[in-house]
PDB file of N, CA and C in Angstrom:
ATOM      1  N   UNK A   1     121.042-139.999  82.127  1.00  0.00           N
ATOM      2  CA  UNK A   1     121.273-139.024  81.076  1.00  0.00           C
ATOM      3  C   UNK A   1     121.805-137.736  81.702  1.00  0.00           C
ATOM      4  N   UNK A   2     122.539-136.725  80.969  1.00  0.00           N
ATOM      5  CA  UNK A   2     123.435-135.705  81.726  1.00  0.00           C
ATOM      6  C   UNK A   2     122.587-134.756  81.466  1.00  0.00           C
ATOM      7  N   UNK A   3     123.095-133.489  81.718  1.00  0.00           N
ATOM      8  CA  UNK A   3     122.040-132.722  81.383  1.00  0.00           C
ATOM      9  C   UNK A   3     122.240-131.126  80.668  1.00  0.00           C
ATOM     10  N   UNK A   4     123.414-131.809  79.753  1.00  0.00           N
ATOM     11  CA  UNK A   4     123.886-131.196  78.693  1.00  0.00           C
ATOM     12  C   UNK A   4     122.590-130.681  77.615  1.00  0.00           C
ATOM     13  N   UNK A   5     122.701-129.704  77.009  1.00  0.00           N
ATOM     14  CA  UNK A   5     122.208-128.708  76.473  1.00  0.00           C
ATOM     15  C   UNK A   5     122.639-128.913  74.869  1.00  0.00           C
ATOM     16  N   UNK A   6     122.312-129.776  73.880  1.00  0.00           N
ATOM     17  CA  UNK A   6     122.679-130.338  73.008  1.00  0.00           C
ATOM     18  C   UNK A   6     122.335-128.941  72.069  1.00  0.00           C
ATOM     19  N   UNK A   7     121.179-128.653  72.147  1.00  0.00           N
ATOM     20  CA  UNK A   7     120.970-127.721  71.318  1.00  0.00           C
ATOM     21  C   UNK A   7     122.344-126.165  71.255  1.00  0.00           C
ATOM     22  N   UNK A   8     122.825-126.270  72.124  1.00  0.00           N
ATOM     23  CA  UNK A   8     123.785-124.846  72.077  1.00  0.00           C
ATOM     24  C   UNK A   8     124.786-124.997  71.274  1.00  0.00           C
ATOM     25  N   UNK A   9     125.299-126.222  70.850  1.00  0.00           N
ATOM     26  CA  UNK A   9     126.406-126.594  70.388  1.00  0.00           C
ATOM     27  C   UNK A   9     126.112-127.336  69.050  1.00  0.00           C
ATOM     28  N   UNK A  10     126.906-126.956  68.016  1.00  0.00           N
ATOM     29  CA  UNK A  10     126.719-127.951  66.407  1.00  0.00           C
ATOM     30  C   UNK A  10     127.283-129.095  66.107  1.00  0.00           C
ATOM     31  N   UNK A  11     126.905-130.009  66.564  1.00  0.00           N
ATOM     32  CA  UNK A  11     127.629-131.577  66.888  1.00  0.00           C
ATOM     33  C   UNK A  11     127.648-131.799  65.630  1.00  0.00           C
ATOM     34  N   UNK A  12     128.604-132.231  64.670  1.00  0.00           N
ATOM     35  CA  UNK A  12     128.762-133.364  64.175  1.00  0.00           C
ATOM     36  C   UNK A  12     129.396-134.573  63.874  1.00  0.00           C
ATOM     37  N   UNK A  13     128.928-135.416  62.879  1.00  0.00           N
ATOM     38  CA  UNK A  13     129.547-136.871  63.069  1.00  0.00           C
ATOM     39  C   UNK A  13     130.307-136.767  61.656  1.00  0.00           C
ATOM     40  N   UNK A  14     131.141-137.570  61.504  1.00  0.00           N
ATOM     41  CA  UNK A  14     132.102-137.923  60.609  1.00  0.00           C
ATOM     42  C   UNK A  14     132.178-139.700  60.465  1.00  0.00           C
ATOM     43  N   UNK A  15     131.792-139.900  59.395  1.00  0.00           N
ATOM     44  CA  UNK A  15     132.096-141.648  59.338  1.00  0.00           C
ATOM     45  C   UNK A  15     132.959-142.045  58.280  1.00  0.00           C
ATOM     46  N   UNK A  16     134.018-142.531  58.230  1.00  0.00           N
ATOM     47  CA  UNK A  16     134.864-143.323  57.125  1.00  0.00           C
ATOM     48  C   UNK A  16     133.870-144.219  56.575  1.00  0.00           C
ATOM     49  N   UNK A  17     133.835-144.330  55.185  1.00  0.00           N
ATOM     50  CA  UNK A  17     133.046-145.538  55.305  1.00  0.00           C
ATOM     51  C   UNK A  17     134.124-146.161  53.508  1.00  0.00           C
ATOM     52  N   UNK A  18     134.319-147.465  53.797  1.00  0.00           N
ATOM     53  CA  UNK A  18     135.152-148.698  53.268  1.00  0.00           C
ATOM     54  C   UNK A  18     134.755-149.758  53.382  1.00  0.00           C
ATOM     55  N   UNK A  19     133.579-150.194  52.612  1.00  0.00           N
ATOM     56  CA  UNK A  19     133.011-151.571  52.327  1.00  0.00           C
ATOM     57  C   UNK A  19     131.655-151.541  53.620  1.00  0.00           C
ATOM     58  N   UNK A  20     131.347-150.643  53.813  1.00  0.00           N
ATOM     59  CA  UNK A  20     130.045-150.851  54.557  1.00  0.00           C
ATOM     60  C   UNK A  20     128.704-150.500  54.332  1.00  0.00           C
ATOM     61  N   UNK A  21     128.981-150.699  52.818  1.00  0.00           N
ATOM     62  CA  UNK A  21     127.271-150.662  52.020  1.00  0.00           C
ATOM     63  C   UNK A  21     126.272-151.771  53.569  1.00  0.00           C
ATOM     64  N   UNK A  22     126.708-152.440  53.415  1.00  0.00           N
ATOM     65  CA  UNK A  22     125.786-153.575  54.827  1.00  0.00           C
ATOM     66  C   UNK A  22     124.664-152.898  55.596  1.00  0.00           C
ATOM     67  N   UNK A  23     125.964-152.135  56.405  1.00  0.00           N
ATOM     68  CA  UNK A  23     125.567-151.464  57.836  1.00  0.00           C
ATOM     69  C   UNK A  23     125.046-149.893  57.684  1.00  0.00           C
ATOM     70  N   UNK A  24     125.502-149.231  56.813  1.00  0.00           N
ATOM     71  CA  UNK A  24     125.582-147.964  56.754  1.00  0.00           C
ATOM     72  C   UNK A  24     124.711-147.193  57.315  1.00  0.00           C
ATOM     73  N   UNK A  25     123.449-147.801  56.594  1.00  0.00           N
ATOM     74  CA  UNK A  25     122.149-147.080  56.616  1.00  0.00           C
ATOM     75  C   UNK A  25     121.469-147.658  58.325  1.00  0.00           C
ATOM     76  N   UNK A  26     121.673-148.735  58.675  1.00  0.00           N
ATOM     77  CA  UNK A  26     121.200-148.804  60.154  1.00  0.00           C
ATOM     78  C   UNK A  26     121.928-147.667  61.186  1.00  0.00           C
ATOM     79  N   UNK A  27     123.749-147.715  60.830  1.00  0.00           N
ATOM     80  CA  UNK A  27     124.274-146.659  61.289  1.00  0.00           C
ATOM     81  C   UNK A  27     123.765-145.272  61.383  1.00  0.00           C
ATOM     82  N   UNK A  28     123.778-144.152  60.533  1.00  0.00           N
ATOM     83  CA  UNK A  28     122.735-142.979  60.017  1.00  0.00           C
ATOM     84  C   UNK A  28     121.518-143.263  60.589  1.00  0.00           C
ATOM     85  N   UNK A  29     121.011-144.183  60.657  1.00  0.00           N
ATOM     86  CA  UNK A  29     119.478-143.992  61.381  1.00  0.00           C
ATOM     87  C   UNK A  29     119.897-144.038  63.043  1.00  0.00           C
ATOM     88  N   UNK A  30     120.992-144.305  63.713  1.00  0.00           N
ATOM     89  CA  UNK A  30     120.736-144.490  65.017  1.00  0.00           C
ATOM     90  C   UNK A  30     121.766-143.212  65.899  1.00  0.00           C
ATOM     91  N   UNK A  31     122.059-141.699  64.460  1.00  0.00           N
ATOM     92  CA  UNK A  31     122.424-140.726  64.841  1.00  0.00           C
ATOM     93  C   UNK A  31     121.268-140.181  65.438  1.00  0.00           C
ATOM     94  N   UNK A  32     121.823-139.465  66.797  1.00  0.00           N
ATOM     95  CA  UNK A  32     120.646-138.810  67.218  1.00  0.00           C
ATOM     96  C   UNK A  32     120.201-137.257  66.974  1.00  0.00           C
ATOM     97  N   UNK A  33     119.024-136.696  66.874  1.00  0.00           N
ATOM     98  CA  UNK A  33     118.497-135.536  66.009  1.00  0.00           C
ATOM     99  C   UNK A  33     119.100-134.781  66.628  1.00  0.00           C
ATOM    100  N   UNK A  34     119.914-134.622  67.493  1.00  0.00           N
ATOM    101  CA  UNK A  34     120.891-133.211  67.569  1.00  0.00           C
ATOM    102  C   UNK A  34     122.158-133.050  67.178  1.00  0.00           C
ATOM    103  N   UNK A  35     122.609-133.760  66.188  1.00  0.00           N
ATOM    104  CA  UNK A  35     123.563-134.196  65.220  1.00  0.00           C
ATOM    105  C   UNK A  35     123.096-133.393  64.018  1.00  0.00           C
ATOM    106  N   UNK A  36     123.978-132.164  63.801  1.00  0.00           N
ATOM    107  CA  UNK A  36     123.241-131.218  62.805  1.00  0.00           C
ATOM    108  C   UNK A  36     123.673-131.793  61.772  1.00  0.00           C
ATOM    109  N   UNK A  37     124.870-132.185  61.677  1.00  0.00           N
ATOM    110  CA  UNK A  37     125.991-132.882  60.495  1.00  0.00           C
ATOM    111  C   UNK A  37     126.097-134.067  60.580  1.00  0.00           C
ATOM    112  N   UNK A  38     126.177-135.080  59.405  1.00  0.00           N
ATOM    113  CA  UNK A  38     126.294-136.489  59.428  1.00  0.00           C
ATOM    114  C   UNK A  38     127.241-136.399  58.095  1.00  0.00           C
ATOM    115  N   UNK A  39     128.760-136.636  57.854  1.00  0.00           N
ATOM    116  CA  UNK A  39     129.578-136.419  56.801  1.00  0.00           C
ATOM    117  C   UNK A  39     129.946-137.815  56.673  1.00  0.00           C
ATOM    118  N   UNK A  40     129.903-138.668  55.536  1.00  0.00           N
ATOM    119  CA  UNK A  40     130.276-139.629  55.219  1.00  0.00           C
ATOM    120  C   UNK A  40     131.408-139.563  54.059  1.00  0.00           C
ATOM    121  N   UNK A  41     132.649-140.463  54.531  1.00  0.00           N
ATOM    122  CA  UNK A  41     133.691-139.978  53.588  1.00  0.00           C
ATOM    123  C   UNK A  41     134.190-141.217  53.225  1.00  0.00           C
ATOM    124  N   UNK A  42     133.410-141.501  51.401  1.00  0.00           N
ATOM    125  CA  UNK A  42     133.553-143.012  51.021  1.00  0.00           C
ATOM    126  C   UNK A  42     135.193-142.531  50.625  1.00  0.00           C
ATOM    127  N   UNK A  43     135.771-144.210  50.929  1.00  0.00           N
ATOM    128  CA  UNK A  43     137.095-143.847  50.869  1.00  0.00           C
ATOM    129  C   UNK A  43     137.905-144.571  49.356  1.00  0.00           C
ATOM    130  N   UNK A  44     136.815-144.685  48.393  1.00  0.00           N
ATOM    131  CA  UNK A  44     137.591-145.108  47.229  1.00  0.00           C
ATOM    132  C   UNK A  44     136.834-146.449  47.477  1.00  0.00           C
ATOM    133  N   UNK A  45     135.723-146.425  47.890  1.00  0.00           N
ATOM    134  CA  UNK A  45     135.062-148.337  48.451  1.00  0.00           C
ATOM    135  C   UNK A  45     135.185-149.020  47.373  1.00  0.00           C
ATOM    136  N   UNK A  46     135.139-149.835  46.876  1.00  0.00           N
ATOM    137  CA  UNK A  46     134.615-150.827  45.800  1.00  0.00           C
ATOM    138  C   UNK A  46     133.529-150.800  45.772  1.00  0.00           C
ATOM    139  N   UNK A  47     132.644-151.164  47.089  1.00  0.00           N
ATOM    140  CA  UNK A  47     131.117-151.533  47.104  1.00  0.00           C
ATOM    141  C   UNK A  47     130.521-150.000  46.715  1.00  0.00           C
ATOM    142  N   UNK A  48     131.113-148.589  46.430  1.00  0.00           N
ATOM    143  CA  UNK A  48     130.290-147.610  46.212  1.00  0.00           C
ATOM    144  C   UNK A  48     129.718-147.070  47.374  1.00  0.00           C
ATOM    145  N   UNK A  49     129.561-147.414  48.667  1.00  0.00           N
ATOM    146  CA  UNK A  49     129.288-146.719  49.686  1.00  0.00           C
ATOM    147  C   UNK A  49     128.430-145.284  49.881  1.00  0.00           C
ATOM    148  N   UNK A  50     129.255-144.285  49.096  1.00  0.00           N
ATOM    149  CA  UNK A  50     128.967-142.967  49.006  1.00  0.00           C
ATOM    150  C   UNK A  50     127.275-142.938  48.023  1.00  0.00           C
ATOM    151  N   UNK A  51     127.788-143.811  47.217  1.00  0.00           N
ATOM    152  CA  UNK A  51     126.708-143.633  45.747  1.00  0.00           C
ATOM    153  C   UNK A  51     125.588-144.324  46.881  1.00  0.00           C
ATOM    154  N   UNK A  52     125.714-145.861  47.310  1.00  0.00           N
ATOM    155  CA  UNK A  52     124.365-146.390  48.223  1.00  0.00           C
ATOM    156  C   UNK A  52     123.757-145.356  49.075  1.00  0.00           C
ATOM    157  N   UNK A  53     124.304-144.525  49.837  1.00  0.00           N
ATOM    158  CA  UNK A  53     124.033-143.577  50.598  1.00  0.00           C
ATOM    159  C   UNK A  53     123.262-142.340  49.918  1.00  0.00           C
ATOM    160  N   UNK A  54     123.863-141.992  49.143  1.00  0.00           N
ATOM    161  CA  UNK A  54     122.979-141.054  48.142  1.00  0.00           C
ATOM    162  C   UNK A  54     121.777-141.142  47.786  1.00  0.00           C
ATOM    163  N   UNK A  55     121.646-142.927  47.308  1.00  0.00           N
ATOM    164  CA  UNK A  55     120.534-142.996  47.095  1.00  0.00           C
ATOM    165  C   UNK A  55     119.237-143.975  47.281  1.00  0.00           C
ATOM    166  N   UNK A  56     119.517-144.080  48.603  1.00  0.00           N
ATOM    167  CA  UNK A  56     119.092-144.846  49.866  1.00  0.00           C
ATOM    168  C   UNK A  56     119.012-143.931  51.031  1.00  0.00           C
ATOM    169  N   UNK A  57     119.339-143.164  51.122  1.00  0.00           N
ATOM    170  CA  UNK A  57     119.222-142.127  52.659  1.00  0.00           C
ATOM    171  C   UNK A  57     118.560-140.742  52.339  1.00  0.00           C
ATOM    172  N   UNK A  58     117.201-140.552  52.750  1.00  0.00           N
ATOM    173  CA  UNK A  58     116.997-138.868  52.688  1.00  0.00           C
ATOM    174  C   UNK A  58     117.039-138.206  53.940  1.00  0.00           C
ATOM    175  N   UNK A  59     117.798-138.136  54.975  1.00  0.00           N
ATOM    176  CA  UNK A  59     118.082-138.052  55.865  1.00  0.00           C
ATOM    177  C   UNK A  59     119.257-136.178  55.747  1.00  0.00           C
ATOM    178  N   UNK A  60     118.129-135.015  55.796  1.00  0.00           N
ATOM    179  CA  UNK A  60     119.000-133.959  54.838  1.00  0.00           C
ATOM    180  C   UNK A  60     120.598-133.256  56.080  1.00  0.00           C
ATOM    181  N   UNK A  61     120.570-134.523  56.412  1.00  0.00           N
ATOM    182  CA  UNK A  61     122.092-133.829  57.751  1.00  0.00           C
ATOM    183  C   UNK A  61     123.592-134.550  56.660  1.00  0.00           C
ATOM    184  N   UNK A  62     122.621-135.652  55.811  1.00  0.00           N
ATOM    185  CA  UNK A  62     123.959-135.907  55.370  1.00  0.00           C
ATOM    186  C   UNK A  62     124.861-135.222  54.134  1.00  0.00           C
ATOM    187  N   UNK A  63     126.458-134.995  54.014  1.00  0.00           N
ATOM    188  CA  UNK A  63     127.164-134.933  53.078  1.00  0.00           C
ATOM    189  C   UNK A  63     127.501-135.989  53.038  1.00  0.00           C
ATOM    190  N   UNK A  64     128.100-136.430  51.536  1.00  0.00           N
ATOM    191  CA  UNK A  64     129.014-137.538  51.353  1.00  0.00           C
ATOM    192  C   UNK A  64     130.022-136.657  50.121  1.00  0.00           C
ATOM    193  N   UNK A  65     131.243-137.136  50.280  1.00  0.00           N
ATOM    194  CA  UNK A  65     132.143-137.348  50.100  1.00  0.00           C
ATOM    195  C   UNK A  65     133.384-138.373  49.319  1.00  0.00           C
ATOM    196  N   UNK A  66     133.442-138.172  48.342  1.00  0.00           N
ATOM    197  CA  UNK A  66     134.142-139.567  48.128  1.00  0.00           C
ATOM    198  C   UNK A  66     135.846-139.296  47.721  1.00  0.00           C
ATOM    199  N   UNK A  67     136.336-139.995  48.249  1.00  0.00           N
ATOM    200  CA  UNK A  67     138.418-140.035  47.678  1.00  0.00           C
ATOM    201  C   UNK A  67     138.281-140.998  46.493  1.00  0.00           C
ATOM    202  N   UNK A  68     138.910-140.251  45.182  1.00  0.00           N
ATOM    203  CA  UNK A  68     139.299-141.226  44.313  1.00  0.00           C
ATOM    204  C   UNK A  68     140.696-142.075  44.314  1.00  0.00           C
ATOM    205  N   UNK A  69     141.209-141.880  45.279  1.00  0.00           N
ATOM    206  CA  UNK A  69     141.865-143.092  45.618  1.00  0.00           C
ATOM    207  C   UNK A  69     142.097-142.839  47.583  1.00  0.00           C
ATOM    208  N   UNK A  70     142.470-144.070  47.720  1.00  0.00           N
ATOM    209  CA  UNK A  70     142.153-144.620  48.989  1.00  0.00           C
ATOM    210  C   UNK A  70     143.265-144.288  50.355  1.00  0.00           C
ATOM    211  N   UNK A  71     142.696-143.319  50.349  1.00  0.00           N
ATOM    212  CA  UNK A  71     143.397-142.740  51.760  1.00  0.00           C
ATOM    213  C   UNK A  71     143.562-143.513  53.128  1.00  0.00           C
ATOM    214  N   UNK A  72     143.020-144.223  53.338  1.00  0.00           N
ATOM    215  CA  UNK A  72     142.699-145.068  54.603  1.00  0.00           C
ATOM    216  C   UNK A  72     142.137-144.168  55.631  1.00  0.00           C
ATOM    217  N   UNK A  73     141.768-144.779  56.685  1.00  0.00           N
ATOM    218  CA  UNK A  73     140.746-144.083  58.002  1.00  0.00           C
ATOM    219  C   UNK A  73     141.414-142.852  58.138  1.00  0.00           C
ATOM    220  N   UNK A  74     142.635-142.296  58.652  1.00  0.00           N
ATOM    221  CA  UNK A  74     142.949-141.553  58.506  1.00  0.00           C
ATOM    222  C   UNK A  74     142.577-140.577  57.725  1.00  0.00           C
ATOM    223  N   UNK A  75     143.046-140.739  56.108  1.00  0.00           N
ATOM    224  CA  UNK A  75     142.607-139.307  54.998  1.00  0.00           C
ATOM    225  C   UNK A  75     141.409-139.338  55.142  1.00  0.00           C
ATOM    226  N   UNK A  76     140.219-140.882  55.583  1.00  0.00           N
ATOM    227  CA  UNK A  76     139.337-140.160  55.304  1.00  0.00           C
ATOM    228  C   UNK A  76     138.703-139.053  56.508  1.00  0.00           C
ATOM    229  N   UNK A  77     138.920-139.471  57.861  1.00  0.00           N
ATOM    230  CA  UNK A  77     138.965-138.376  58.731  1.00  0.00           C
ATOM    231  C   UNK A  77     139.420-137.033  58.920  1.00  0.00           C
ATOM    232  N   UNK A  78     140.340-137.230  58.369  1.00  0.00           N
ATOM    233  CA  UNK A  78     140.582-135.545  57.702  1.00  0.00           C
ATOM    234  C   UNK A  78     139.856-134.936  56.811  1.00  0.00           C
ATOM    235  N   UNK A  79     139.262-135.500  55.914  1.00  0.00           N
ATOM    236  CA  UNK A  79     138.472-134.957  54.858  1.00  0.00           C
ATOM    237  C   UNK A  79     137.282-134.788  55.580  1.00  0.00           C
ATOM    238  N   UNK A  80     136.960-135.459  56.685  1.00  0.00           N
ATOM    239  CA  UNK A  80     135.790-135.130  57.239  1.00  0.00           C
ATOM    240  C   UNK A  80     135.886-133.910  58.351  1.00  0.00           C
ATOM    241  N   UNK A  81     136.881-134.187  58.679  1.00  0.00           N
ATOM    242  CA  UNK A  81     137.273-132.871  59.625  1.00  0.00           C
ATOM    243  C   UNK A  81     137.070-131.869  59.056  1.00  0.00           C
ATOM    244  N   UNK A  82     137.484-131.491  58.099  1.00  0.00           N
ATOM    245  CA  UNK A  82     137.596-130.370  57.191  1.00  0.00           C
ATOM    246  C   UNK A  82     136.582-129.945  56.882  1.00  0.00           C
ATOM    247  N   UNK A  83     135.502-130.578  56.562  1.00  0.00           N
ATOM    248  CA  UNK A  83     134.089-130.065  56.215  1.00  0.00           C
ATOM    249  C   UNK A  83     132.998-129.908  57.820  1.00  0.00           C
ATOM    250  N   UNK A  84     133.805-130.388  58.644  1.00  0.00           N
ATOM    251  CA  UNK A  84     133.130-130.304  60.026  1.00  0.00           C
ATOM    252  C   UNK A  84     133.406-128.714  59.974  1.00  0.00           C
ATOM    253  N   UNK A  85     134.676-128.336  60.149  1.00  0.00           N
ATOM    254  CA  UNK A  85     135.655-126.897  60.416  1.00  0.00           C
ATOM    255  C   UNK A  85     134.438-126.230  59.431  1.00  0.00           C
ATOM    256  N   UNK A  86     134.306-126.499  58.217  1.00  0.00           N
ATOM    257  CA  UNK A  86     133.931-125.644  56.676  1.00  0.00           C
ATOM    258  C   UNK A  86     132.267-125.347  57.403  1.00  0.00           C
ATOM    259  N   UNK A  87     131.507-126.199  58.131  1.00  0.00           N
ATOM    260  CA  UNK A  87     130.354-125.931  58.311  1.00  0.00           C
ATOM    261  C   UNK A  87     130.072-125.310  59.882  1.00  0.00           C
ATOM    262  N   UNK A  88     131.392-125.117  60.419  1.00  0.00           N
ATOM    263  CA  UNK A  88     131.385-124.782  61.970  1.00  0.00           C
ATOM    264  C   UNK A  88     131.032-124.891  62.799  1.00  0.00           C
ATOM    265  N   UNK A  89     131.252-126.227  62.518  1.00  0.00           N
ATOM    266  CA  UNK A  89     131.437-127.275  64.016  1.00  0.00           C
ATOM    267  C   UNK A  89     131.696-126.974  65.218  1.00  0.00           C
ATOM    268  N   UNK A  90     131.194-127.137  66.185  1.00  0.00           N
ATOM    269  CA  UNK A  90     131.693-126.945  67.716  1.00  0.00           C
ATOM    270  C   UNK A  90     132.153-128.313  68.146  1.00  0.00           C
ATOM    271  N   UNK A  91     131.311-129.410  67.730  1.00  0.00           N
ATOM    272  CA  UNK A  91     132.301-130.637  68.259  1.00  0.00           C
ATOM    273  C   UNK A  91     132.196-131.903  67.288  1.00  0.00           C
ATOM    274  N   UNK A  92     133.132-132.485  66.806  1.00  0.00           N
ATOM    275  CA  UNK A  92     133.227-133.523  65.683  1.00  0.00           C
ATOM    276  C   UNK A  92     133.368-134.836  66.694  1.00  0.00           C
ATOM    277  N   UNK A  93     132.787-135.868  66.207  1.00  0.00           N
ATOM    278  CA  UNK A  93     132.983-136.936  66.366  1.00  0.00           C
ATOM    279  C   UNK A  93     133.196-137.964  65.659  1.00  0.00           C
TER     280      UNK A  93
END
């Protein structure tokens, strides 16, 4: 392990999410607690993604996000970027 100083810096995560009602929630649980931000950006899913997450996760780091129509990984990474920037982020992932 390095011996980086997690706390100095406002990490957050950004996830596309497109049909991964499945996995989602194992995902979100295996962010680690110095992850101030957890932004999920359903991308127009079918399966609802954003809505499962809502209301299945109390986990209070997360936003969700949803595109009413379907940007692909891309738009939705931008849309997540954007709210990384909006909450002032030091490093997005």
């Amino acid at each position: 392990m390095n011996n980086l100083n997690y706390d100095k810096y406002k990490i957050s995560v950004v996830i596309p999410c497109y049909r991964e009602k499945q996995h989602i929630l194992e995902v979100i649980a295996e962010i680690p607690d110095y992850v101030k931000h957890i932004i999920c950006v359903d991308d127009c899913c079918p399966d609802k993604t954003g809505e499962f997450i809502k209301q299945n996760c109390n986990d209070n780091r997360i936003s969700v996000f949803t595109h009413t129509n379907n940007q692909g990984v891309g738009g939705a990474m931008v849309t997540g970027y954007k709210e990384a920037l909006n909450v002032s982020s030091d490093i997005v992932i």
